[in-house]
N, C-alpha and C. Protein backbone atom coordinates (compact mmCIF):
# COMPACT_ATOMS: atom_id res chain seq x y z
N UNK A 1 -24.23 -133.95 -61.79
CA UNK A 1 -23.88 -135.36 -61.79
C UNK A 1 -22.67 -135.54 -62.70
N UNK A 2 -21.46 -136.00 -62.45
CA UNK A 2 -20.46 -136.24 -63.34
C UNK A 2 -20.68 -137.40 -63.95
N UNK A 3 -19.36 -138.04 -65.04
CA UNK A 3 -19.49 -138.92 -65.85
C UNK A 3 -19.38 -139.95 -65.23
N UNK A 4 -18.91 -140.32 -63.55
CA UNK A 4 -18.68 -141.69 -63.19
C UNK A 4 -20.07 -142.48 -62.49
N UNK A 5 -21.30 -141.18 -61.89
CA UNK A 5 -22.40 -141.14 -61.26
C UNK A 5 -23.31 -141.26 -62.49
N UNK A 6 -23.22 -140.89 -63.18
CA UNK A 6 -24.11 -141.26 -64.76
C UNK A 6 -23.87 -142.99 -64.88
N UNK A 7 -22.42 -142.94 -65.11
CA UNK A 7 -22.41 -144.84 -65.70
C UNK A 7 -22.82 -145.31 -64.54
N UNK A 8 -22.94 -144.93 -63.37
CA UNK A 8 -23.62 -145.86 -62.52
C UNK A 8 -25.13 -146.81 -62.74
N UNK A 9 -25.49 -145.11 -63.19
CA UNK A 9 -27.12 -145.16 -63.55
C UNK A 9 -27.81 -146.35 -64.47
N UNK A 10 -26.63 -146.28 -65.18
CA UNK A 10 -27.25 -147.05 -66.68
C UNK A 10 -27.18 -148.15 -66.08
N UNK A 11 -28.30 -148.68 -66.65
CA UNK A 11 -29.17 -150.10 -66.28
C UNK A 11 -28.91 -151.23 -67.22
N UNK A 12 -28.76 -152.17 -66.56
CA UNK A 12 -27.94 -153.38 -67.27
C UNK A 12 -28.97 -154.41 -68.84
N UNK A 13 -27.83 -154.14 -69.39
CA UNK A 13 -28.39 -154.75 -70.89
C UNK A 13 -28.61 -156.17 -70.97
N UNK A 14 -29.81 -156.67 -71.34
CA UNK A 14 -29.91 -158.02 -71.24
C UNK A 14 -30.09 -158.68 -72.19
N UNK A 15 -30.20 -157.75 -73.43
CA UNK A 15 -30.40 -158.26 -74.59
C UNK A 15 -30.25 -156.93 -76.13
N UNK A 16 -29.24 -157.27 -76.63
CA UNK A 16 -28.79 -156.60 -77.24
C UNK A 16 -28.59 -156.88 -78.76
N UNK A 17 -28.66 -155.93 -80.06
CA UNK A 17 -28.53 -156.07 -81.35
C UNK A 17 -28.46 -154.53 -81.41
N UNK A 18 -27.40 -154.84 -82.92
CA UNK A 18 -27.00 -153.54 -83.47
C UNK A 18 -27.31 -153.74 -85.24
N UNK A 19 -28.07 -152.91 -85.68
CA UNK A 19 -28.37 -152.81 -86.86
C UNK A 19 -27.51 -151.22 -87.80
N UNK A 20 -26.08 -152.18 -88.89
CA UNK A 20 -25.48 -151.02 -89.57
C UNK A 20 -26.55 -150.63 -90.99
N UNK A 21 -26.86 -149.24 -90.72
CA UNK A 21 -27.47 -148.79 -92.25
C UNK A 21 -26.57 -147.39 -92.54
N UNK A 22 -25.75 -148.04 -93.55
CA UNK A 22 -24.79 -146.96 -94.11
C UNK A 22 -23.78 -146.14 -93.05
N UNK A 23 -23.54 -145.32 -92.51
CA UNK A 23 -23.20 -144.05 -91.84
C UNK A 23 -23.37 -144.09 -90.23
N UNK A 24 -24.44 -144.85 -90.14
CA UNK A 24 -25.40 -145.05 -89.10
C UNK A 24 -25.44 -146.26 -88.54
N UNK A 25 -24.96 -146.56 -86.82
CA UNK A 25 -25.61 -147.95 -86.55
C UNK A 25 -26.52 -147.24 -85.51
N UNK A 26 -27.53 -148.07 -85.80
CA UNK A 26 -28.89 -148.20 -84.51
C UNK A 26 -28.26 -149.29 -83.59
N UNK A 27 -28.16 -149.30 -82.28
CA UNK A 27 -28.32 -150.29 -81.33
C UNK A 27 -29.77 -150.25 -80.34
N UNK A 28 -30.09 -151.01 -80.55
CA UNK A 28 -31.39 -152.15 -79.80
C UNK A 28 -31.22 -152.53 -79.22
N UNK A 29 -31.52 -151.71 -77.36
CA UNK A 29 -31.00 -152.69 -76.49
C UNK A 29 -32.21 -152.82 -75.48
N UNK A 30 -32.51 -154.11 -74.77
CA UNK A 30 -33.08 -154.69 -73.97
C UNK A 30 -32.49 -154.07 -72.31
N UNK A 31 -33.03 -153.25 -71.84
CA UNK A 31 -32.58 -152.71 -70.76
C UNK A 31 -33.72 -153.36 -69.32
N UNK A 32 -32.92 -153.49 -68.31
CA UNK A 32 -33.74 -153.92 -67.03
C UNK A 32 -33.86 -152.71 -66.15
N UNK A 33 -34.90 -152.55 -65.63
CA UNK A 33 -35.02 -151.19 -65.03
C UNK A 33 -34.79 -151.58 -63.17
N UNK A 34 -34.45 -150.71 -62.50
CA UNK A 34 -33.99 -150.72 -61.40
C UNK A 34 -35.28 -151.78 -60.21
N UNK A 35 -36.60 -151.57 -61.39
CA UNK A 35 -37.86 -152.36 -60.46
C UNK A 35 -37.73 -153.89 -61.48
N UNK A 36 -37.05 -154.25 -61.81
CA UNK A 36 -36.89 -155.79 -62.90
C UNK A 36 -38.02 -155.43 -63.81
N UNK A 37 -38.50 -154.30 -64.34
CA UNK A 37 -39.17 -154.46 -65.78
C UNK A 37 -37.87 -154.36 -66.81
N UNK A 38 -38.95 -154.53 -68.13
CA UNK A 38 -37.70 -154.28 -69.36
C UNK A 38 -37.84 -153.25 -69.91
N UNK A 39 -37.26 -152.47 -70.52
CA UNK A 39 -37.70 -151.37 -71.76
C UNK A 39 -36.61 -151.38 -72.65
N UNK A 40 -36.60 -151.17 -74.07
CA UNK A 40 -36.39 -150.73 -74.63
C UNK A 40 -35.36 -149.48 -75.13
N UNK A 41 -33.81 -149.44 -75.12
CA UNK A 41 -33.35 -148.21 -75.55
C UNK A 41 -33.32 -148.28 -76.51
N UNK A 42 -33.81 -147.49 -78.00
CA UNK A 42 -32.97 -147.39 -79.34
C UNK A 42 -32.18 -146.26 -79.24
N UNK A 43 -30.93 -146.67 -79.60
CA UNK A 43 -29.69 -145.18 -79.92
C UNK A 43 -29.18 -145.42 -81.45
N UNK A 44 -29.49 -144.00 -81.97
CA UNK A 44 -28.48 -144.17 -83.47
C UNK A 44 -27.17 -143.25 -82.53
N UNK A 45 -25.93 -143.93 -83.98
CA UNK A 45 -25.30 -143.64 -84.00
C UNK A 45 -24.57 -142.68 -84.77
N UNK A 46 -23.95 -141.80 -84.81
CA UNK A 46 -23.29 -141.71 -86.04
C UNK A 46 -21.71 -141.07 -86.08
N UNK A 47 -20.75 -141.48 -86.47
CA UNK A 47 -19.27 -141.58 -86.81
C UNK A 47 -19.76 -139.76 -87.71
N UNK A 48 -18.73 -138.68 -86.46
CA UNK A 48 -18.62 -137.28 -86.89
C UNK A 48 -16.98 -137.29 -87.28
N UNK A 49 -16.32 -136.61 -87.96
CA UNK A 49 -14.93 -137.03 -88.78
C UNK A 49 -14.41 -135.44 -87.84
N UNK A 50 -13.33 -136.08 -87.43
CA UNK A 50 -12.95 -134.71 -85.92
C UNK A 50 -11.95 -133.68 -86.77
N UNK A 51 -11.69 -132.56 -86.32
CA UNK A 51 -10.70 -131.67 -87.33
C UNK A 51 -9.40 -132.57 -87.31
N UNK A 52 -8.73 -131.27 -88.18
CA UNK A 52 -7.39 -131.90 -88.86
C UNK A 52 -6.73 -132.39 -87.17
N UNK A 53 -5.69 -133.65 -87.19
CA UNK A 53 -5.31 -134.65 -86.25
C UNK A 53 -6.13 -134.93 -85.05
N UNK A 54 -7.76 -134.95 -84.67
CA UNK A 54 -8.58 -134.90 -84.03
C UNK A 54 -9.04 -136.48 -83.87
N UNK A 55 -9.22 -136.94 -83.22
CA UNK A 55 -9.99 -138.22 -83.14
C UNK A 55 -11.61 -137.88 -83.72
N UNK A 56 -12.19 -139.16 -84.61
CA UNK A 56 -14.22 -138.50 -85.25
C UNK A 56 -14.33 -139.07 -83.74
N UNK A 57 -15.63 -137.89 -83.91
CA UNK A 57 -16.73 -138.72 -82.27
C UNK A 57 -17.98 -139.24 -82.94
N UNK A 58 -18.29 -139.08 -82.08
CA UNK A 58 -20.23 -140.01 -81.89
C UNK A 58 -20.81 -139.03 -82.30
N UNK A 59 -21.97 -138.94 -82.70
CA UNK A 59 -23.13 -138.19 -82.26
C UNK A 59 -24.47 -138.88 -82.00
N UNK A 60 -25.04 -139.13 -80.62
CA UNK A 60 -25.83 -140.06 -80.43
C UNK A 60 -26.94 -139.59 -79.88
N UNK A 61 -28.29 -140.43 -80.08
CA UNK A 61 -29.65 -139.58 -80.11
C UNK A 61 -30.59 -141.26 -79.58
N UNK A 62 -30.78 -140.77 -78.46
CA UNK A 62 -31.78 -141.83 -78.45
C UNK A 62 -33.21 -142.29 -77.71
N UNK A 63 -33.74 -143.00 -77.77
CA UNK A 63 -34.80 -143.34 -77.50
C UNK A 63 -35.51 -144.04 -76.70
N UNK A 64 -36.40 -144.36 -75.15
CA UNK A 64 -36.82 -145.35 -74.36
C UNK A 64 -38.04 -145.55 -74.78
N UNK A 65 -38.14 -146.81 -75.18
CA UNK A 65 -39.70 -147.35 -75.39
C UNK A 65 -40.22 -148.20 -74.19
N UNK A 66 -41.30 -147.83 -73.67
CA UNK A 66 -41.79 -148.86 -72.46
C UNK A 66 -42.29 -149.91 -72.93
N UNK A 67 -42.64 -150.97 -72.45
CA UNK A 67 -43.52 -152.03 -73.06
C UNK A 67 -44.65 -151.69 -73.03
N UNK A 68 -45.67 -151.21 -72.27
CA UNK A 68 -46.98 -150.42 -72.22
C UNK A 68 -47.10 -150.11 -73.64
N UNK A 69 -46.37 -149.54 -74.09
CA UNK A 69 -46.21 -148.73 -75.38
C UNK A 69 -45.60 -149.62 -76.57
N UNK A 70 -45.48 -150.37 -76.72
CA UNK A 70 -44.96 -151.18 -78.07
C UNK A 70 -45.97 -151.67 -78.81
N UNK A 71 -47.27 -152.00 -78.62
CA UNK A 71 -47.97 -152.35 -79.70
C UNK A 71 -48.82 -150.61 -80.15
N UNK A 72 -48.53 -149.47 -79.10
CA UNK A 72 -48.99 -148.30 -80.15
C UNK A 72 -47.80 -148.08 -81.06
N UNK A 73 -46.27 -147.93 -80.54
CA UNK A 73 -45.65 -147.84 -81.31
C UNK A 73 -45.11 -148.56 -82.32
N UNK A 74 -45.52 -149.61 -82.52
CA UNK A 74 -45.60 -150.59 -83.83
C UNK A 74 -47.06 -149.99 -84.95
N UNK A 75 -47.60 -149.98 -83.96
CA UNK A 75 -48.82 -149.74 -85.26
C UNK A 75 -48.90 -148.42 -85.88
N UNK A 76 -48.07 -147.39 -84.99
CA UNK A 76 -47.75 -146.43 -85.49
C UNK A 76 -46.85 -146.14 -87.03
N UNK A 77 -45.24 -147.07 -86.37
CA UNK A 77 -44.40 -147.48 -87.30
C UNK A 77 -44.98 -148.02 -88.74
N UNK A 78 -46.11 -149.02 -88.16
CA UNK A 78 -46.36 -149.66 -89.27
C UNK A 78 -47.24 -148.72 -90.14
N UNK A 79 -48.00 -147.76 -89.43
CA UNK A 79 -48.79 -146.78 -90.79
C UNK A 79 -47.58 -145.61 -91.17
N UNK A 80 -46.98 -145.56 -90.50
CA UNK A 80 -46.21 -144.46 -91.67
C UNK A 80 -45.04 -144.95 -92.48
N UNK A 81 -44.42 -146.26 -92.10
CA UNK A 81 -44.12 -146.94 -93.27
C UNK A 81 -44.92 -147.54 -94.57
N UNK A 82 -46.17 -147.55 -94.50
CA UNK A 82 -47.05 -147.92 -95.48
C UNK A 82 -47.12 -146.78 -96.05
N UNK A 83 -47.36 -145.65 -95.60
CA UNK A 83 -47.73 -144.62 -96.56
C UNK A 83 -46.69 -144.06 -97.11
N UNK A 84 -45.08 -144.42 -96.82
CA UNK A 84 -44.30 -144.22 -97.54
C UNK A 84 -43.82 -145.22 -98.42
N UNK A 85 -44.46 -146.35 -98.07
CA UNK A 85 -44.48 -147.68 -99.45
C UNK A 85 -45.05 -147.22 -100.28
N UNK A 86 -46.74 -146.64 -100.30
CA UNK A 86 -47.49 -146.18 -100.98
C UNK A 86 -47.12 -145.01 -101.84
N UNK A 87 -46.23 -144.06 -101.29
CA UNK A 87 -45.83 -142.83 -101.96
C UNK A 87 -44.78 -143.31 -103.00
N UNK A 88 -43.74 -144.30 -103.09
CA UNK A 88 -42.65 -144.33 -103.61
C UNK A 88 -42.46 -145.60 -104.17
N UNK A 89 -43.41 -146.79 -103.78
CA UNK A 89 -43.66 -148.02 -104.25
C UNK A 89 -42.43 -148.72 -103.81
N UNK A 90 -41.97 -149.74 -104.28
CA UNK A 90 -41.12 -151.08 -103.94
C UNK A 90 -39.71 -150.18 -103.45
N UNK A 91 -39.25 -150.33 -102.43
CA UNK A 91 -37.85 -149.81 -101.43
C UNK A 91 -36.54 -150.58 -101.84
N UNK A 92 -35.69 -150.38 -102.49
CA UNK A 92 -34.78 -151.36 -102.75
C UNK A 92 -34.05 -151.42 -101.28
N UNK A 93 -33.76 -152.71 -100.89
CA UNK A 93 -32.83 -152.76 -99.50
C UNK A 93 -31.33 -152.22 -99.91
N UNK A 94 -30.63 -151.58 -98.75
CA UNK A 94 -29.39 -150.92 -98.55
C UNK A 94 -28.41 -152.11 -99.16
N UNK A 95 -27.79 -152.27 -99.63
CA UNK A 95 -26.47 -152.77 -100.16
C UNK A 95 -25.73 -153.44 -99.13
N UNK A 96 -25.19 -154.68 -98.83
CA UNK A 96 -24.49 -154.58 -97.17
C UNK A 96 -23.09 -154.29 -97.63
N UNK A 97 -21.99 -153.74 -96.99
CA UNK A 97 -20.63 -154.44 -97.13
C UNK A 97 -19.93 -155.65 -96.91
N UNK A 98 -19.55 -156.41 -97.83
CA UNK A 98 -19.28 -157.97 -98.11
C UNK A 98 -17.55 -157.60 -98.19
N UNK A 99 -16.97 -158.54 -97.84
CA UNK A 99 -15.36 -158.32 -97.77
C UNK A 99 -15.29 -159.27 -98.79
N UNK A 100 -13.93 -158.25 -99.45
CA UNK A 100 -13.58 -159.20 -100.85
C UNK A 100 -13.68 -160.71 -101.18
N UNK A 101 -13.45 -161.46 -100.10
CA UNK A 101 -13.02 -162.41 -100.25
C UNK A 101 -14.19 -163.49 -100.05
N UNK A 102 -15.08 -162.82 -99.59
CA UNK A 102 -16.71 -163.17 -99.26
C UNK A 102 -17.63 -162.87 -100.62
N UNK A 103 -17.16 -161.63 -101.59
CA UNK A 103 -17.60 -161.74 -102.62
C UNK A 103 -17.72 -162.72 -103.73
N UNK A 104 -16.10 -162.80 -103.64
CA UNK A 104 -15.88 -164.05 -104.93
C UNK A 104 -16.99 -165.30 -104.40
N UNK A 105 -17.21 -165.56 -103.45
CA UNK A 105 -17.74 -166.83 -103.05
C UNK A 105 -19.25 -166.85 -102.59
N UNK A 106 -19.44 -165.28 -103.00
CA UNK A 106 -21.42 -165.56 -102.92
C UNK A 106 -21.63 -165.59 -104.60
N UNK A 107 -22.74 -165.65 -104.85
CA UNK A 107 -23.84 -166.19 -106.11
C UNK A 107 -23.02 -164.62 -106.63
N UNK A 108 -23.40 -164.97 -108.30
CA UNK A 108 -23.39 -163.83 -109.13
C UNK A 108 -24.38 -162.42 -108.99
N UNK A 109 -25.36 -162.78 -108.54
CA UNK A 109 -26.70 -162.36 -108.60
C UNK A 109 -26.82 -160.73 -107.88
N UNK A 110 -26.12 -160.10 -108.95
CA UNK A 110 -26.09 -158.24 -108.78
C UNK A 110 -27.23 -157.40 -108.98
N UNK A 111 -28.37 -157.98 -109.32
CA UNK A 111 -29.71 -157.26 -108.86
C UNK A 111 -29.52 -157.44 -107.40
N UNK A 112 -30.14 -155.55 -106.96
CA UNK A 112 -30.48 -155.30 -105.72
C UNK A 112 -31.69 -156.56 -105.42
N UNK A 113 -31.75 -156.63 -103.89
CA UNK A 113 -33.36 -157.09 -103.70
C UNK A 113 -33.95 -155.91 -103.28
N UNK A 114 -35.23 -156.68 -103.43
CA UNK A 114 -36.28 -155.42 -103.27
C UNK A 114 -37.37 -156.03 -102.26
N UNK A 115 -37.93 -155.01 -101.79
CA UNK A 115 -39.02 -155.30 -100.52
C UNK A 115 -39.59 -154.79 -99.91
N UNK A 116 -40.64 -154.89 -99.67
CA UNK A 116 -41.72 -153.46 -99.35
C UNK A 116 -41.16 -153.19 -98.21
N UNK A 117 -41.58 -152.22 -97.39
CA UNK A 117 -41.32 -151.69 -95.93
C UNK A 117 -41.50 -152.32 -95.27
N UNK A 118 -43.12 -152.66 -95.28
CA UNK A 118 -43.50 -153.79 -93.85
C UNK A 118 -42.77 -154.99 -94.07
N UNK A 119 -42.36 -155.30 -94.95
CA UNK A 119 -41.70 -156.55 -94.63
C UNK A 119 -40.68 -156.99 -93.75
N UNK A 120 -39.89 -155.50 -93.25
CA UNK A 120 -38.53 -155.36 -92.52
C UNK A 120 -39.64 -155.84 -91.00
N UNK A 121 -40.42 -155.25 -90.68
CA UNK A 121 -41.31 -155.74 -89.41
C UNK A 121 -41.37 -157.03 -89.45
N UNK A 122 -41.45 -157.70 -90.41
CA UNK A 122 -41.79 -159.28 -89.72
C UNK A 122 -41.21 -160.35 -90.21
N UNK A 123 -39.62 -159.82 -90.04
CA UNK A 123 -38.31 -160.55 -89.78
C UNK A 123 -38.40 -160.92 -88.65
């Protein structure tokens, strides 16, 4: 199958978010399947730095979740993020990047926040 019979394949996004953590974006996408169900793709991303005058590529890895499957794979998620709450206690959240000019004009307030794991679930 070449690269133009592949993009055929891919099934149209109906709902989409991209989450940056550091190095890495995850995209979350809402995919329609060829019978009108939905599923689930997660793909990380990650920015590879190409040799000397090389363009960086991708390196991408990803994931189909069915709906059948989302409340095992939540409850899954949710016990092995607990037991790594439990192992290491309070998670400080990632830092975001703020552009200079967005800095001067948020609050002083240079304590990290902090927040258990499960809490990222029930945003």
């Amino acid at each position: 199958m070449d690269k133009n019979q592949a993009e055929g394949r891919e099934q149209e996004i109906v709902y989409s978010r991209s989450v940056k953590a550091g190095k890495r974006i995850y995209y979350l996408d809402v995919r329609k399947a060829r019978n009108n169900d939905l599923y689930l793709s997660i793909t990380e991303s990650k920015r590879r730095q190409g040799e000397e005058g090389e363009a960086p590529s991708f390196e991408k890895h990803k994931v189909f979740l069915y709906k059948e499957d989302f409340a095992h794979f939540t409850e899954g998620l949710q016990d092995v993020m607990a037991f790594v709450q439990n192992q290491l206690g309070t998670i400080e959240e990632r830092q975001e990047y703020v552009p200079e000019e967005k800095e001067a004009a948020e609050s002083a307030d240079d304590e990290p926040k902090k927040k258990g794991l499960l809490g990222f679930l029930r945003k």
